[in-house]
N, C-alpha and C. Protein backbone atom coordinates (compact mmCIF):
# COMPACT_ATOMS: atom_id res chain seq x y z
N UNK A 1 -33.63 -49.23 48.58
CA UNK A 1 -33.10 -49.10 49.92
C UNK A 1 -31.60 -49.38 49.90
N UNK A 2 -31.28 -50.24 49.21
CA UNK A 2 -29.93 -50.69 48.71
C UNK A 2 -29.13 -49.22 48.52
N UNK A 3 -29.79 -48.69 48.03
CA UNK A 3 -28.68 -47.32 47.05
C UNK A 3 -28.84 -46.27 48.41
N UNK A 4 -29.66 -46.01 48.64
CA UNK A 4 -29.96 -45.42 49.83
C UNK A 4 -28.29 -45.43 51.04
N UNK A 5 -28.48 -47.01 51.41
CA UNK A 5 -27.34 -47.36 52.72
C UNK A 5 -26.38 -47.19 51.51
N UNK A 6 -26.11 -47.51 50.33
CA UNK A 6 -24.88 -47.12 49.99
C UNK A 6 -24.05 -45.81 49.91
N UNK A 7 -25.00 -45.37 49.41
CA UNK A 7 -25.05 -43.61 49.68
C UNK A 7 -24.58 -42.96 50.67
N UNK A 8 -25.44 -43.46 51.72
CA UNK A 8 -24.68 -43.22 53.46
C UNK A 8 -23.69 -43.45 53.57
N UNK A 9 -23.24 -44.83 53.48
CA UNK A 9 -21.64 -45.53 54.10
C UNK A 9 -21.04 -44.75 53.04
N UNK A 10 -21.18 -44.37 51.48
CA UNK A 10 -20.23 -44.02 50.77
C UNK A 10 -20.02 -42.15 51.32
N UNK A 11 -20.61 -41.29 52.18
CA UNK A 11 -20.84 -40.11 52.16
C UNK A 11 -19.94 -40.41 53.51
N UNK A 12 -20.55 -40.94 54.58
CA UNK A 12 -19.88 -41.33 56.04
C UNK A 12 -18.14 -41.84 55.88
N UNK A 13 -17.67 -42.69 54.91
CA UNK A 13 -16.52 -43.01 54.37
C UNK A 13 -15.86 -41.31 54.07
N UNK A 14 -16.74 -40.95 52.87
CA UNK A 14 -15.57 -39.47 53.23
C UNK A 14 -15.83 -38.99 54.01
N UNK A 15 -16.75 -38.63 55.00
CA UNK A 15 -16.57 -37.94 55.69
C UNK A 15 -15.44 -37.92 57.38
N UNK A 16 -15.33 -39.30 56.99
CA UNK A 16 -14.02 -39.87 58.30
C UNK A 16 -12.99 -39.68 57.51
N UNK A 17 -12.99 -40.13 56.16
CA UNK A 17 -11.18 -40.16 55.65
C UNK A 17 -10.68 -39.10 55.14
N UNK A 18 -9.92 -38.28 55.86
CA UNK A 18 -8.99 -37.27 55.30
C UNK A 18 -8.94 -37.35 54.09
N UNK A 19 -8.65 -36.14 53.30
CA UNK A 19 -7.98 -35.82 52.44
C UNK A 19 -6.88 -35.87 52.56
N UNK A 20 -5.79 -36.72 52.02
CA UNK A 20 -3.92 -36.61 52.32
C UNK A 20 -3.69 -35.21 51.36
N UNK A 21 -2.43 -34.84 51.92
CA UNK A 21 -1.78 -34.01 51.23
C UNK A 21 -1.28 -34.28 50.09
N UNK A 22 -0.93 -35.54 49.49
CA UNK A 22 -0.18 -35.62 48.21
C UNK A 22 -1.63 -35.67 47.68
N UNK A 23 -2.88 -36.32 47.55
CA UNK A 23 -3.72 -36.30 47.17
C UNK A 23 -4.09 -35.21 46.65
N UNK A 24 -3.88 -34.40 47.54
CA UNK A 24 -4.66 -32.49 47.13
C UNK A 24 -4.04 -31.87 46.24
N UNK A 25 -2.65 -31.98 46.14
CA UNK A 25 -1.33 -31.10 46.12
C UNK A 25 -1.94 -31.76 43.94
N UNK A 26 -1.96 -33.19 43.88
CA UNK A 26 -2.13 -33.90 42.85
C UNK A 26 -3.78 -33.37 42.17
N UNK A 27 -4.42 -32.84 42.56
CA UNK A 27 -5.74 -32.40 42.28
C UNK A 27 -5.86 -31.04 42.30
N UNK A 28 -5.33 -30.11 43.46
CA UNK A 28 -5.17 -29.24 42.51
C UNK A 28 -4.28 -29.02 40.95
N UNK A 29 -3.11 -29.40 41.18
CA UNK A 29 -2.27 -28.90 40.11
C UNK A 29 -3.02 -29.36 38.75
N UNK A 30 -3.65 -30.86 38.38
CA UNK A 30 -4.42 -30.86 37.44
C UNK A 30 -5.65 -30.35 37.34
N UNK A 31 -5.93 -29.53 38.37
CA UNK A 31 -6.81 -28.25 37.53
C UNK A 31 -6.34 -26.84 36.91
N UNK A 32 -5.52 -26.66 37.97
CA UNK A 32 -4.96 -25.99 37.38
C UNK A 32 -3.92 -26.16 35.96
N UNK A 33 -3.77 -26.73 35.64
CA UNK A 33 -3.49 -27.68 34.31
C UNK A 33 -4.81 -27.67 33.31
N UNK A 34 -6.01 -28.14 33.41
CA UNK A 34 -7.00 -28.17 32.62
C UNK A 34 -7.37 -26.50 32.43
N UNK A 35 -7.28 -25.75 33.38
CA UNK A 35 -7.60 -23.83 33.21
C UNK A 35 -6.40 -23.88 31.92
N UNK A 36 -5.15 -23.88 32.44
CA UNK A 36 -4.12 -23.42 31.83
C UNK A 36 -4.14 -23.98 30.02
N UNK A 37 -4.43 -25.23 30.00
CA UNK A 37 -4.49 -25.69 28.54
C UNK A 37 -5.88 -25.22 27.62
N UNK A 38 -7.00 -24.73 28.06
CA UNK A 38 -8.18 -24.64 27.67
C UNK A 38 -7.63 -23.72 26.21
N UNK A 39 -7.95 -24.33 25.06
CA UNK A 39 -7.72 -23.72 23.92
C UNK A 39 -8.88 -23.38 22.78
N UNK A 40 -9.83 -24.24 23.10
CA UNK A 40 -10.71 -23.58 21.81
C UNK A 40 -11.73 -22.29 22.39
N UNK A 41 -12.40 -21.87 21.68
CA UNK A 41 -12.80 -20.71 22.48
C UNK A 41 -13.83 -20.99 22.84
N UNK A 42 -14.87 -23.04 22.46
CA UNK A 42 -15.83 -23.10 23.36
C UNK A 42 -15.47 -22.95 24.88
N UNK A 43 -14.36 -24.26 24.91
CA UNK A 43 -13.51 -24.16 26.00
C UNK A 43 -13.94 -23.03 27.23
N UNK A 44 -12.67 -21.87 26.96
CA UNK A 44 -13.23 -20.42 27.73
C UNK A 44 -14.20 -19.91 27.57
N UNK A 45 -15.34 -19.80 26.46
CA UNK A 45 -16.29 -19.49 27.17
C UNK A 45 -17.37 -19.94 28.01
N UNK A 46 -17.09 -21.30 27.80
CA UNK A 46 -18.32 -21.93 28.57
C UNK A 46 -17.50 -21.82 30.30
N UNK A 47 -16.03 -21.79 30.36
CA UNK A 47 -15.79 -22.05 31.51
C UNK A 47 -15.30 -20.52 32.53
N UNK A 48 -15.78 -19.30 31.49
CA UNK A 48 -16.03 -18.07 32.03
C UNK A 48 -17.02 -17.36 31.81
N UNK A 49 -18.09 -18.07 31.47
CA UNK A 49 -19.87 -17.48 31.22
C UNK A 49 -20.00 -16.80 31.79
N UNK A 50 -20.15 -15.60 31.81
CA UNK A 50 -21.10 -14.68 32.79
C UNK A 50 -22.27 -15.20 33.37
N UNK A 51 -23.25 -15.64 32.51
CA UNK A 51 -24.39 -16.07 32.98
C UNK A 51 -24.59 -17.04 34.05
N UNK A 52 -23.64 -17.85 34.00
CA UNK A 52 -22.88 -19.20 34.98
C UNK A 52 -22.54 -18.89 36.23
N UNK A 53 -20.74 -18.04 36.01
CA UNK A 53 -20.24 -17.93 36.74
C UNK A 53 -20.01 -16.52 37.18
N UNK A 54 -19.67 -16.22 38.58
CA UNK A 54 -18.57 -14.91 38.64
C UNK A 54 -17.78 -14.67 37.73
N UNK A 55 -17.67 -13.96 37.02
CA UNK A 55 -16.33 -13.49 36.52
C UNK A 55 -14.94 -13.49 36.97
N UNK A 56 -15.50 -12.15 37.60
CA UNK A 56 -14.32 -11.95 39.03
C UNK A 56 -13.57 -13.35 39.59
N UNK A 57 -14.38 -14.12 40.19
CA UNK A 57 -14.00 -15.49 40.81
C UNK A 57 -13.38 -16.10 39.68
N UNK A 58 -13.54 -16.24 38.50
CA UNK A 58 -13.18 -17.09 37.65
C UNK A 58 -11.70 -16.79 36.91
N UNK A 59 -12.17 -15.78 36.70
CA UNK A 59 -10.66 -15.15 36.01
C UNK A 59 -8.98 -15.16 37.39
N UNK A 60 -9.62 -15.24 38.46
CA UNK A 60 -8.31 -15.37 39.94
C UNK A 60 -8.38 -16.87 40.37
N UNK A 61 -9.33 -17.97 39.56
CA UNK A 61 -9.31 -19.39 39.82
C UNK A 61 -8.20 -20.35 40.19
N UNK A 62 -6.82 -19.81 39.45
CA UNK A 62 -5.59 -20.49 40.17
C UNK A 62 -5.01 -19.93 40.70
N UNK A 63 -5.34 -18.21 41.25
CA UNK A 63 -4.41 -17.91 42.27
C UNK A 63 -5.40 -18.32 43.33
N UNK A 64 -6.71 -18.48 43.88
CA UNK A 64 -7.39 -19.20 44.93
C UNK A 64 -6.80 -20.87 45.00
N UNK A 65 -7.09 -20.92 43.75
CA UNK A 65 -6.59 -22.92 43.91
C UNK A 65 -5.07 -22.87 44.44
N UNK A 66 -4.38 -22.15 44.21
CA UNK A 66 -3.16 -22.19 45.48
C UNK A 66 -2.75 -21.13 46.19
N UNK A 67 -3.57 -21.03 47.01
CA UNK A 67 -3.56 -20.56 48.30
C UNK A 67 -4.88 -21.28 48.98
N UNK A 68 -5.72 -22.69 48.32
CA UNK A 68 -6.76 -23.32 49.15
C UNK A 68 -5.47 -24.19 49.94
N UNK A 69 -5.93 -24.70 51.10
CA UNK A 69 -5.16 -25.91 51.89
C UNK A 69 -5.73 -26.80 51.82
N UNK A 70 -5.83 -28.04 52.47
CA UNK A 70 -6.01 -29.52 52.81
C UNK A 70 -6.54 -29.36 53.56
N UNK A 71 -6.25 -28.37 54.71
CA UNK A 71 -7.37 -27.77 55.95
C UNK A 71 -8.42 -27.40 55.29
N UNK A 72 -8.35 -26.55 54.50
CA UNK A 72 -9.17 -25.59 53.91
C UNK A 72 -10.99 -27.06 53.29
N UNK A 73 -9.90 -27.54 52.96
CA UNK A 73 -10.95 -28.88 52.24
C UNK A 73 -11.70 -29.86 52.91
N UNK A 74 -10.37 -30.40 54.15
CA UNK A 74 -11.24 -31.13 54.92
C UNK A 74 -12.13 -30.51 56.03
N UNK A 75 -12.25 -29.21 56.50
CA UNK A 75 -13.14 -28.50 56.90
C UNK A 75 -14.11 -28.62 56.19
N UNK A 76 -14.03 -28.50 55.10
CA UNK A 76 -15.52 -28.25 54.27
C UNK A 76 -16.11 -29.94 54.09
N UNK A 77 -15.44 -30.67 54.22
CA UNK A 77 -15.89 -32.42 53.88
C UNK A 77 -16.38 -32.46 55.55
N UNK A 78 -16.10 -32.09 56.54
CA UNK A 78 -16.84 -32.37 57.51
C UNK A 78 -17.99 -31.86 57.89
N UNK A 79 -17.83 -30.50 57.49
CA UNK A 79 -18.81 -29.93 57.90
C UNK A 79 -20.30 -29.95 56.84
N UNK A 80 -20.39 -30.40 55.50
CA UNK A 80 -20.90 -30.45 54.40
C UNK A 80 -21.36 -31.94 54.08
N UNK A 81 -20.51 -32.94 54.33
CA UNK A 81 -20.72 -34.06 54.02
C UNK A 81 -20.81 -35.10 54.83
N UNK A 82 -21.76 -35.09 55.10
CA UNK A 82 -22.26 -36.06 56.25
C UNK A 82 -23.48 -36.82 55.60
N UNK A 83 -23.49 -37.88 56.55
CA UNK A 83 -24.62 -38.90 56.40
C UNK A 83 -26.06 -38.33 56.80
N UNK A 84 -26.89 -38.08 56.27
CA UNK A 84 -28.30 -38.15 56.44
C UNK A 84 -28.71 -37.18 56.68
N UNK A 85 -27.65 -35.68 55.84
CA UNK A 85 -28.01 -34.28 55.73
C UNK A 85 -28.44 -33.81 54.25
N UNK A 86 -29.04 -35.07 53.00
CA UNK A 86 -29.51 -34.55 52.20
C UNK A 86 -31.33 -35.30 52.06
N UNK A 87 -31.35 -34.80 51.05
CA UNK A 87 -33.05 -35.09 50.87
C UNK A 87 -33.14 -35.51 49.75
N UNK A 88 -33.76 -36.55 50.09
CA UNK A 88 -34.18 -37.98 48.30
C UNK A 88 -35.45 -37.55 48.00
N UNK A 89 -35.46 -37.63 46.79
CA UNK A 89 -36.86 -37.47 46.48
C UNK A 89 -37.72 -38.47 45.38
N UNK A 90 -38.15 -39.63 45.61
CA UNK A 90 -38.64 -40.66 44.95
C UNK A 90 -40.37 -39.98 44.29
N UNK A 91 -40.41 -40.37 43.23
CA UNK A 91 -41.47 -40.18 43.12
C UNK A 91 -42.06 -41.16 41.48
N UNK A 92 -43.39 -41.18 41.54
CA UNK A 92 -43.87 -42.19 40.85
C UNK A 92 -44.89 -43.38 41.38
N UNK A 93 -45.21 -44.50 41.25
CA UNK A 93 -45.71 -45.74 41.63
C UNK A 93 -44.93 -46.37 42.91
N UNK A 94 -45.61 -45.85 43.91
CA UNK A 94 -44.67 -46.44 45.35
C UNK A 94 -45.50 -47.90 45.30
N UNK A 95 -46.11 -48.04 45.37
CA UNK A 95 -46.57 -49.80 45.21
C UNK A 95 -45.39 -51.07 44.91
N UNK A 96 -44.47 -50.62 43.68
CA UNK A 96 -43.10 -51.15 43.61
C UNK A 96 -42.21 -51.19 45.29
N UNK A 97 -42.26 -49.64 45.69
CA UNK A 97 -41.41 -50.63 46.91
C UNK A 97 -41.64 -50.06 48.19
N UNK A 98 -43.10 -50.20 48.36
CA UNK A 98 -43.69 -49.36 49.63
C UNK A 98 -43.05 -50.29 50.86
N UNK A 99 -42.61 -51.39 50.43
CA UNK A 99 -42.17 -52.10 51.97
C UNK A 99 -40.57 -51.45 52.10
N UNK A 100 -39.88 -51.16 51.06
CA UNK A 100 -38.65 -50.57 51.47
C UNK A 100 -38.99 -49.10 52.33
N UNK A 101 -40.26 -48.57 51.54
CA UNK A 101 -40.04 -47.31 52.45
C UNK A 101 -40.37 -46.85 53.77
N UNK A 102 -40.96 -48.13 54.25
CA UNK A 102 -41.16 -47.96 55.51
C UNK A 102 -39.74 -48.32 56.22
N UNK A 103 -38.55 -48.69 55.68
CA UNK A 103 -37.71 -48.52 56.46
C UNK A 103 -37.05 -47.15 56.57
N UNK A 104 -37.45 -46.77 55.99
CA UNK A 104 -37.01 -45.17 56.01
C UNK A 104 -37.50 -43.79 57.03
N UNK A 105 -36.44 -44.10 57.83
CA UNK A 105 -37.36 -43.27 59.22
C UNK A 105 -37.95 -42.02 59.11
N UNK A 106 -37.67 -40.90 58.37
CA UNK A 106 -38.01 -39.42 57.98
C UNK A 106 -38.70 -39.78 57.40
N UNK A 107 -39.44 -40.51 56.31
CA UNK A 107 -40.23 -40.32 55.49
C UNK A 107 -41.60 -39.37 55.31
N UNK A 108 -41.63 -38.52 54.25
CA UNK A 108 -42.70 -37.65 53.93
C UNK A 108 -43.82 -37.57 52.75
N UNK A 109 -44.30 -38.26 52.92
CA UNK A 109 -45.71 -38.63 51.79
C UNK A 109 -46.13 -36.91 51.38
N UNK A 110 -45.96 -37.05 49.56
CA UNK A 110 -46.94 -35.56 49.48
C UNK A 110 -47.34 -36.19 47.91
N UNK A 111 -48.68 -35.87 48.09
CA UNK A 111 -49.44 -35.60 46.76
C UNK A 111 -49.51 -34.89 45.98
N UNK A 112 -50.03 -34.51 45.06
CA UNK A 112 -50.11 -33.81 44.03
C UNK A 112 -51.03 -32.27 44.38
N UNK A 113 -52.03 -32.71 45.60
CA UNK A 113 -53.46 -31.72 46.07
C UNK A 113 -52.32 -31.04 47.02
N UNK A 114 -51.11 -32.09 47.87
CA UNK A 114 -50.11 -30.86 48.68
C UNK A 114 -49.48 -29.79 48.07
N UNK A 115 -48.82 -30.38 46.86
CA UNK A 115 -48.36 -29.59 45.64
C UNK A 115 -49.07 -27.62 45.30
N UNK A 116 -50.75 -28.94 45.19
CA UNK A 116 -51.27 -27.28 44.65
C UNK A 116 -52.00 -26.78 45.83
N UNK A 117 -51.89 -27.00 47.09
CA UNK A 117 -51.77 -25.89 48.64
C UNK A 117 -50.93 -25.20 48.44
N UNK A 118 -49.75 -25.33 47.91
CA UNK A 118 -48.45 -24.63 47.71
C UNK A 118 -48.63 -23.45 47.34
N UNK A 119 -49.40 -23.72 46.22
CA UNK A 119 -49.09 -22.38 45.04
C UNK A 119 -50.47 -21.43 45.12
């Protein structure tokens, strides 16, 4: 339950605190720095896989990384990262901490027999 509320306050924390501009300005450029130095040829290919990635997208990666904004970012941290818009999934011997999970208001019990309704 511990990791749980930390999780929250740590997701709710970004999601109130801006991104600053020197911050961004400092994060992009060292990516664009890590593209630019990539020298062995695991390097590029693992970080232009076809199988992975777009191509297309990958090969125009620092002309997108500058022309993204700070707008561009903290739009997406608000709208994306919020408190209590993902889904945990515990599984194993709940006996260990069935009293934590009753503090957990959504909670969804599924078995193994829900499992194979599924399929």
């Amino acid at each position: 339950m511990n990791t749980i509320e930390l999780f929250d306050k740590t997701i709710a924390n970004f999601n109130t605190t801006l991104i600053d501009e020197a911050k961004f300005k400092e994060t992009v450029y060292k990516r664009i720095i890590a593209i630019k130095k990539m020298e062995s040829p695991d390097e590029v290919s693992n970080f232009y896989n076809p199988l992975v990635y777009n191509f297309d997208k990958r090969k125009n990666m620092i002309n997108d990384l500058n022309t993204l904004t700070v707008d561009d970012i903290n739009k997406v941290i608000k709208k994306y990262f919020t408190p209590n818009v993902y889904k945990l999934v515990i599984s194993g011997d709940e006996s260990k901490v069935a009293d934590q999970l009753t503090k957990i208001n959504s909670l969804q019990k599924f078995t193994a027999s829900d499992i194979e309704k599924d399929n």
